[in-house]
C-alpha atoms as a PDB file:
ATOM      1  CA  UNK A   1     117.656  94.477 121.122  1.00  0.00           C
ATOM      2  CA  UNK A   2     118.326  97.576 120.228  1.00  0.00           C
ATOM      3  CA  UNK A   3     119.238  99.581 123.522  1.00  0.00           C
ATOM      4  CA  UNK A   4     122.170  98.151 125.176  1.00  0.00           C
ATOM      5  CA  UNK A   5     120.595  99.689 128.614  1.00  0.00           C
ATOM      6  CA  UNK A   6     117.116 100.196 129.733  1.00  0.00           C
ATOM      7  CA  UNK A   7     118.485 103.614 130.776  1.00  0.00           C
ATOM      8  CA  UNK A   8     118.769 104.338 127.059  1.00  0.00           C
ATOM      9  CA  UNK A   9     115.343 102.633 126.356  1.00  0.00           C
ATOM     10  CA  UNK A  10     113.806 104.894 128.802  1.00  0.00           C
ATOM     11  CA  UNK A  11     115.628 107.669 127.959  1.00  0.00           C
ATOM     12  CA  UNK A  12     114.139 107.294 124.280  1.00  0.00           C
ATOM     13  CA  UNK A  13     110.730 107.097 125.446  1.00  0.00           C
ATOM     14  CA  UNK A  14     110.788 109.780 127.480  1.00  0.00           C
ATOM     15  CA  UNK A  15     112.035 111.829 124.757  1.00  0.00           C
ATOM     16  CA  UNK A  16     108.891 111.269 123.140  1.00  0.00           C
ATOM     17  CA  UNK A  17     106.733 111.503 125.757  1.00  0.00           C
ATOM     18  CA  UNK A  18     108.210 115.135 126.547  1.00  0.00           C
ATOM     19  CA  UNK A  19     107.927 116.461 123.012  1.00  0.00           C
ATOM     20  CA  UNK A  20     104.157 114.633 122.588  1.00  0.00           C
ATOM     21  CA  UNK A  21     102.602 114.980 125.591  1.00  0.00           C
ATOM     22  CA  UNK A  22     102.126 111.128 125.368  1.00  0.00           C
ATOM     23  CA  UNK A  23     102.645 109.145 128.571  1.00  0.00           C
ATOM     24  CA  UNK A  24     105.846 106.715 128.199  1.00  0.00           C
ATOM     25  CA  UNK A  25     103.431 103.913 129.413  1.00  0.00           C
ATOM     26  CA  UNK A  26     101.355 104.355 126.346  1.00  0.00           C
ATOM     27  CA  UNK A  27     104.653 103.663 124.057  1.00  0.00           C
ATOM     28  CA  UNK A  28     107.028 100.487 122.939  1.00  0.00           C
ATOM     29  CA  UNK A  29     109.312  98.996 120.539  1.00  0.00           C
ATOM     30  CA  UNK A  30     107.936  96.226 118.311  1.00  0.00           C
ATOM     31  CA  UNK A  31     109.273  94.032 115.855  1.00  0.00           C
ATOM     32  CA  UNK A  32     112.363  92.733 115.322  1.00  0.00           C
ATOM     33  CA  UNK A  33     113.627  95.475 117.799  1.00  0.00           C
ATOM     34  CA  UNK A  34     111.855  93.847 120.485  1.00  0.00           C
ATOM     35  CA  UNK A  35     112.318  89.881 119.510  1.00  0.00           C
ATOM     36  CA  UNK A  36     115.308  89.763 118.133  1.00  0.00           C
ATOM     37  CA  UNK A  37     114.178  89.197 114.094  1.00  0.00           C
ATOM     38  CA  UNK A  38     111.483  89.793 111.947  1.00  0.00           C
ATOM     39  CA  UNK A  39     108.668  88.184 111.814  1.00  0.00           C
ATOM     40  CA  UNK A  40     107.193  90.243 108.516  1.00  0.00           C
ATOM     41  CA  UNK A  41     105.772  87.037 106.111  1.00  0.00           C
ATOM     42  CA  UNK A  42     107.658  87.943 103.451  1.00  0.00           C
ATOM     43  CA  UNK A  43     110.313  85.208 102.127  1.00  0.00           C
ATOM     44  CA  UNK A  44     112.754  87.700 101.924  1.00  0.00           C
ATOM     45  CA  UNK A  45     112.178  89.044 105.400  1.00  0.00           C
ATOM     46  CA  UNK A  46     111.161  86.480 107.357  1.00  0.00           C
ATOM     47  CA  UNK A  47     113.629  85.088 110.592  1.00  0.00           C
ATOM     48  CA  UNK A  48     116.163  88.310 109.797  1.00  0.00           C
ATOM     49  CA  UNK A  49     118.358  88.715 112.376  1.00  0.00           C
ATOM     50  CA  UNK A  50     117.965  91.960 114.424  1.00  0.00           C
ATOM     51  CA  UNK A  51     121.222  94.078 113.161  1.00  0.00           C
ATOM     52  CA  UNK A  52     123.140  97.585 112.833  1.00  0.00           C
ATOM     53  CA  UNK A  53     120.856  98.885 109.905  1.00  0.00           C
ATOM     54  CA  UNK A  54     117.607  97.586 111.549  1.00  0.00           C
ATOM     55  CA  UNK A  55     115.374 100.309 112.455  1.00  0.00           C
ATOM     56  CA  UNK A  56     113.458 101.591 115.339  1.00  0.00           C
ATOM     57  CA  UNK A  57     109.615 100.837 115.503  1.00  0.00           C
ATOM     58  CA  UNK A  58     107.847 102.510 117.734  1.00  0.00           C
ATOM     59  CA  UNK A  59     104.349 102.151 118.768  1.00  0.00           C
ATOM     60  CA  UNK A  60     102.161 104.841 120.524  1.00  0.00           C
ATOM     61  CA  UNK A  61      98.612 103.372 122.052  1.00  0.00           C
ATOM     62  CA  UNK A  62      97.173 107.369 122.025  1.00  0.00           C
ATOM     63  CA  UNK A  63      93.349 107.554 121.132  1.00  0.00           C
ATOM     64  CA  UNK A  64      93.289 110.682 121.500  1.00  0.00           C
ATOM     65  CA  UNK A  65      96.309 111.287 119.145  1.00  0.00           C
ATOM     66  CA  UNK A  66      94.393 108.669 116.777  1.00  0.00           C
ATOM     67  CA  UNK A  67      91.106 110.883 116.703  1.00  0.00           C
ATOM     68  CA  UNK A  68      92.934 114.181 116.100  1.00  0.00           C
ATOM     69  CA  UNK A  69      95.183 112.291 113.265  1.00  0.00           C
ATOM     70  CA  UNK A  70      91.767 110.593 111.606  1.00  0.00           C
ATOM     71  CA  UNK A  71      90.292 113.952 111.756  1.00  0.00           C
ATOM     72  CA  UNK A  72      93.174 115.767 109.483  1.00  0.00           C
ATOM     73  CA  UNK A  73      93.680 112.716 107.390  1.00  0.00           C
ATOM     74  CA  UNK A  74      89.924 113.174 106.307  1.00  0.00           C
ATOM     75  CA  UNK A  75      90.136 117.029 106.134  1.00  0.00           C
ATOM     76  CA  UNK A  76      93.223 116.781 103.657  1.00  0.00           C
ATOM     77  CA  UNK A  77      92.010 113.468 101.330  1.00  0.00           C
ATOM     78  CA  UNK A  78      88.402 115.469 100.955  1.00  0.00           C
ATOM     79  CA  UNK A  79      90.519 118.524  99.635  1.00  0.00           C
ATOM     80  CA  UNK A  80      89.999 118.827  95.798  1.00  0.00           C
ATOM     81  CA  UNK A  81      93.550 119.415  94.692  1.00  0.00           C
ATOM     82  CA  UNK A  82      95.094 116.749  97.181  1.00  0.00           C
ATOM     83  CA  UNK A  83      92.494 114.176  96.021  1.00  0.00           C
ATOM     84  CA  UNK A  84      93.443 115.363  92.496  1.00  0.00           C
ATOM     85  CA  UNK A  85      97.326 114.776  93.598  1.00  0.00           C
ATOM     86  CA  UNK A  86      96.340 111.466  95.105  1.00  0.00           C
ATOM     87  CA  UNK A  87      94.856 109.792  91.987  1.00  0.00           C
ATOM     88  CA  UNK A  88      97.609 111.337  89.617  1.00  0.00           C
ATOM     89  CA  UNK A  89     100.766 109.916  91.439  1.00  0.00           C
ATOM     90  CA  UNK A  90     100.911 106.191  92.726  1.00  0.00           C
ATOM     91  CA  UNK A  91     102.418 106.651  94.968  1.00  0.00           C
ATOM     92  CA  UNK A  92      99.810 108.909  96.891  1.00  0.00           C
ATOM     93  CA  UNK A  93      97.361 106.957  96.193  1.00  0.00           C
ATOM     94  CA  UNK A  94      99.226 103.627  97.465  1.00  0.00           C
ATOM     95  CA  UNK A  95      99.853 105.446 100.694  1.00  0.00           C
ATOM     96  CA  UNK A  96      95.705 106.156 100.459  1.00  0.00           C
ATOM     97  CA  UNK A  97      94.820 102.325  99.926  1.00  0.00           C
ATOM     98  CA  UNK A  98      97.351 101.540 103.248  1.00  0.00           C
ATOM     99  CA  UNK A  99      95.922 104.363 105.642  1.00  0.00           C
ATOM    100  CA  UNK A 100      92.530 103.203 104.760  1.00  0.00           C
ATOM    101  CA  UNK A 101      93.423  99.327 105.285  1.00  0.00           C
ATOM    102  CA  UNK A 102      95.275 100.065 108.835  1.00  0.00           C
ATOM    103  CA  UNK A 103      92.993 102.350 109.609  1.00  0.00           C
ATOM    104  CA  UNK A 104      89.669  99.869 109.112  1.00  0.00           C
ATOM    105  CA  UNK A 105      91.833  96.468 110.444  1.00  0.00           C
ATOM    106  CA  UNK A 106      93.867  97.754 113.053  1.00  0.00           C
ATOM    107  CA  UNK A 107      92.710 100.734 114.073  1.00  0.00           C
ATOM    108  CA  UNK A 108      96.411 102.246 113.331  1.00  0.00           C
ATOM    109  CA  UNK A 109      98.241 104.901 111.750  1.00  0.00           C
ATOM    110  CA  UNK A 110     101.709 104.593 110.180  1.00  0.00           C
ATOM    111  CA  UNK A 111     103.710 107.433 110.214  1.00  0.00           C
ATOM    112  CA  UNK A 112     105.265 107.193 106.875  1.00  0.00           C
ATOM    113  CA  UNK A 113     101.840 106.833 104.838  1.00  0.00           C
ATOM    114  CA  UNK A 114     100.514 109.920 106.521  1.00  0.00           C
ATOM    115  CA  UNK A 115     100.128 113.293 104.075  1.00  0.00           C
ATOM    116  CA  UNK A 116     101.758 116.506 105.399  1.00  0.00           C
ATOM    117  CA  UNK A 117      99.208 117.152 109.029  1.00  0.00           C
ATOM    118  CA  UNK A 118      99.850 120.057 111.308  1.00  0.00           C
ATOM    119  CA  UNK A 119      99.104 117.408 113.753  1.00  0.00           C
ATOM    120  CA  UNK A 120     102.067 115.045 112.682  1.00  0.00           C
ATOM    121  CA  UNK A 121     104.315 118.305 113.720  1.00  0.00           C
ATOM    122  CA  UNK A 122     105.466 116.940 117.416  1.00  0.00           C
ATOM    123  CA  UNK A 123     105.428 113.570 116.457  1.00  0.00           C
ATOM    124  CA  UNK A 124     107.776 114.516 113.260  1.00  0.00           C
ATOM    125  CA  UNK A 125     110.271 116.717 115.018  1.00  0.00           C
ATOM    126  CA  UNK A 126     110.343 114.008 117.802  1.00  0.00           C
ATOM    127  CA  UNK A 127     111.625 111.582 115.412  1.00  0.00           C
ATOM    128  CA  UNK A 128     114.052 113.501 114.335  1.00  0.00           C
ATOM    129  CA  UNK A 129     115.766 114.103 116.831  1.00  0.00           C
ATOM    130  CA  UNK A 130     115.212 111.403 119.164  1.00  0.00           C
ATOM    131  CA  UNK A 131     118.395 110.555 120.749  1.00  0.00           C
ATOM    132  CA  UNK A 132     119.297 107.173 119.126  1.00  0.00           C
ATOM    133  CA  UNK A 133     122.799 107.314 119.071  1.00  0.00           C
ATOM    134  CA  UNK A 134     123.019 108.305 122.898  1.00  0.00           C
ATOM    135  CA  UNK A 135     120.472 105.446 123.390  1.00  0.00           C
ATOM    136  CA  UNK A 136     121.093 102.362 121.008  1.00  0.00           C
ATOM    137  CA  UNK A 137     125.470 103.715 120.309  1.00  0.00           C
ATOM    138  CA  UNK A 138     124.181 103.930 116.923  1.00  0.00           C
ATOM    139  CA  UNK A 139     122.233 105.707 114.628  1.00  0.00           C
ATOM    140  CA  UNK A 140     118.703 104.077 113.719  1.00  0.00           C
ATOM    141  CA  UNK A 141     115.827 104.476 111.271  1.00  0.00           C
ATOM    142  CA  UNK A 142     113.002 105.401 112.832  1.00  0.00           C
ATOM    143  CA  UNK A 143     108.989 104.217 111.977  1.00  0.00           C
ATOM    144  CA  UNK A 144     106.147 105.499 114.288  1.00  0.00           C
ATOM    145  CA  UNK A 145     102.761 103.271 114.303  1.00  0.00           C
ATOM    146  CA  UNK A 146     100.185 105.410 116.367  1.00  0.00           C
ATOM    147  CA  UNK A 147      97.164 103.034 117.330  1.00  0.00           C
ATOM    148  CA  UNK A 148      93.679 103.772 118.535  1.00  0.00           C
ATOM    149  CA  UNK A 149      93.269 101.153 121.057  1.00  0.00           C
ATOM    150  CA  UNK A 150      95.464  97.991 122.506  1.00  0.00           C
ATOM    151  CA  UNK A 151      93.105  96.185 120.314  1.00  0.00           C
ATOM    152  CA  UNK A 152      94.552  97.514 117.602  1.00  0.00           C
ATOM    153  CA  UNK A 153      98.076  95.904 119.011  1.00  0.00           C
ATOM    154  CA  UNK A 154      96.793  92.513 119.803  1.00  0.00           C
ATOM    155  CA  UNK A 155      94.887  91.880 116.049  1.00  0.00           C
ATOM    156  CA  UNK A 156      98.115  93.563 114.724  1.00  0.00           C
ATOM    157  CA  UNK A 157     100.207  90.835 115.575  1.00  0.00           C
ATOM    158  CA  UNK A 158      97.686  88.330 115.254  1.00  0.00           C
ATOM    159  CA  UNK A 159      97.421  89.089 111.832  1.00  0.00           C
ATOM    160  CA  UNK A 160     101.265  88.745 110.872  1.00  0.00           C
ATOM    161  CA  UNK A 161     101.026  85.466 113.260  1.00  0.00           C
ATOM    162  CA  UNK A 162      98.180  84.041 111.118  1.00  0.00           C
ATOM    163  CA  UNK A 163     100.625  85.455 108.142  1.00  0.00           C
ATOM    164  CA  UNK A 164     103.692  83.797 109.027  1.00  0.00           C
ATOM    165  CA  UNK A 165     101.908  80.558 109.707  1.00  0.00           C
ATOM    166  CA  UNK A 166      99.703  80.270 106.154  1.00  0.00           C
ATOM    167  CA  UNK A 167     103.184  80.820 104.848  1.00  0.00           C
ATOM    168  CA  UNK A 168     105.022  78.476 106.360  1.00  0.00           C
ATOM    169  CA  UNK A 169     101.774  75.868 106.036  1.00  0.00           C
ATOM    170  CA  UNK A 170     101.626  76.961 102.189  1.00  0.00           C
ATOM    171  CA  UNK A 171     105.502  76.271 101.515  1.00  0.00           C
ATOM    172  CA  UNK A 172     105.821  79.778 100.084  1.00  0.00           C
ATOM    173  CA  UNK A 173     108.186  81.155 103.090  1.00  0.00           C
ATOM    174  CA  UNK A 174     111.716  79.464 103.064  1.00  0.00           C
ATOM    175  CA  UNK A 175     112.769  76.955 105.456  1.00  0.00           C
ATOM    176  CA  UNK A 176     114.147  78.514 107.960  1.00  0.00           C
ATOM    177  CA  UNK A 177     117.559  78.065 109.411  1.00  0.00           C
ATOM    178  CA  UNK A 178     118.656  77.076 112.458  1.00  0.00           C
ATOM    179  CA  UNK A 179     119.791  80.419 113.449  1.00  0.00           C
ATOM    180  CA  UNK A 180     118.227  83.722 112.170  1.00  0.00           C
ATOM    181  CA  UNK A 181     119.870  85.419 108.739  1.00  0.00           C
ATOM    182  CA  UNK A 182     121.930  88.755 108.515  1.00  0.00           C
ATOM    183  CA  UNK A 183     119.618  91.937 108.320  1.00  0.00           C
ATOM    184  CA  UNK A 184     119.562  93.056 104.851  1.00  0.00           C
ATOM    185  CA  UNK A 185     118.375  96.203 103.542  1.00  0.00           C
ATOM    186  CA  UNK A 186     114.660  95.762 101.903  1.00  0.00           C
ATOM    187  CA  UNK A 187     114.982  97.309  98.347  1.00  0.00           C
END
């Protein structure tokens, strides 16, 4: 959805793959980027149509990557002053409790709960300055979600599958529409 030509799709991966040493194989766009809208159970995200302010998620399926990520992750949470850090500010600790919970179910690391890792240095300048406006004609937001295994993928979106359908079963997700709503900003 959001590259108007798989030149520009490619282009974007390869980007990555040049700065990371990660083969382009190993990467792809999920989420509303790739279907069109979100599926994210949420009642106020839920069947959002894929627009201008959506963002850019992109998955890399590196174990390798994983391992070396796990290993830094442990090294800086055992470190006195950052666990001191983490149980002082909520917000730390919040992005704790979600590296530990994608970590044990999916065997996945998002890129904006991670702490400051020396590691994270390719992958962080590649964000930046990935070439979305030469790719998408716009400028994106940009989310990385580095997995261990395909595994990890597959129970991913089984998981926000099973989501989306207690929700709907439950009654607590609108009805949808007939057509998918505007994006909207999450606040």
């Amino acid at each position: 959805m959001a590259f108007p030509l798989y030149d520009g799709y490619h282009q974007f991966l390869e980007h990555f793959a040049d700065r990371c040493g990660i083969h382009p194989n190993t990467m792809f766009l999920k989420g509303s980027t790739k279907i069109g809208f979100t599926i994210k159970p949420k009642p106020d995200r839920v069947w959002m149509k894929y627009g201008d302010a959506s963002d850019l998620d992109l998955t890399i399926v590196d174990s390798r990557l994983f391992e070396t990520i796990e290993s830094e992750v442990g090294i800086w949470e055992r470190d006195d002053s950052n666990r001191r850090n983490m149980f002082k500010n909520p917000r730390l600790r919040n992005d704790q409790r979600n590296r530990a919970n994608n970590k044990g179910w999916f065997r996945c690391f998002r890129f904006f709960d991670l702490p400051p890792l020396s590691c994270m240095h390719k992958l962080d300048e590649a964000m930046k300055s990935a070439p979305v406006k030469a790719c998408c004609q716009i400028d994106r937001p940009r989310k990385a979600f580095v997995f261990r295994d395909w595994w990890g993928v597959y129970e991913r979106y089984e998981y926000d599958l099973h989501q989306l359908t207690k929700g709907i079963q439950s009654g607590s997700l609108m009805h949808a529409p007939a057509e998918p709503r505007q994006y909207q900003e999450e606040l």
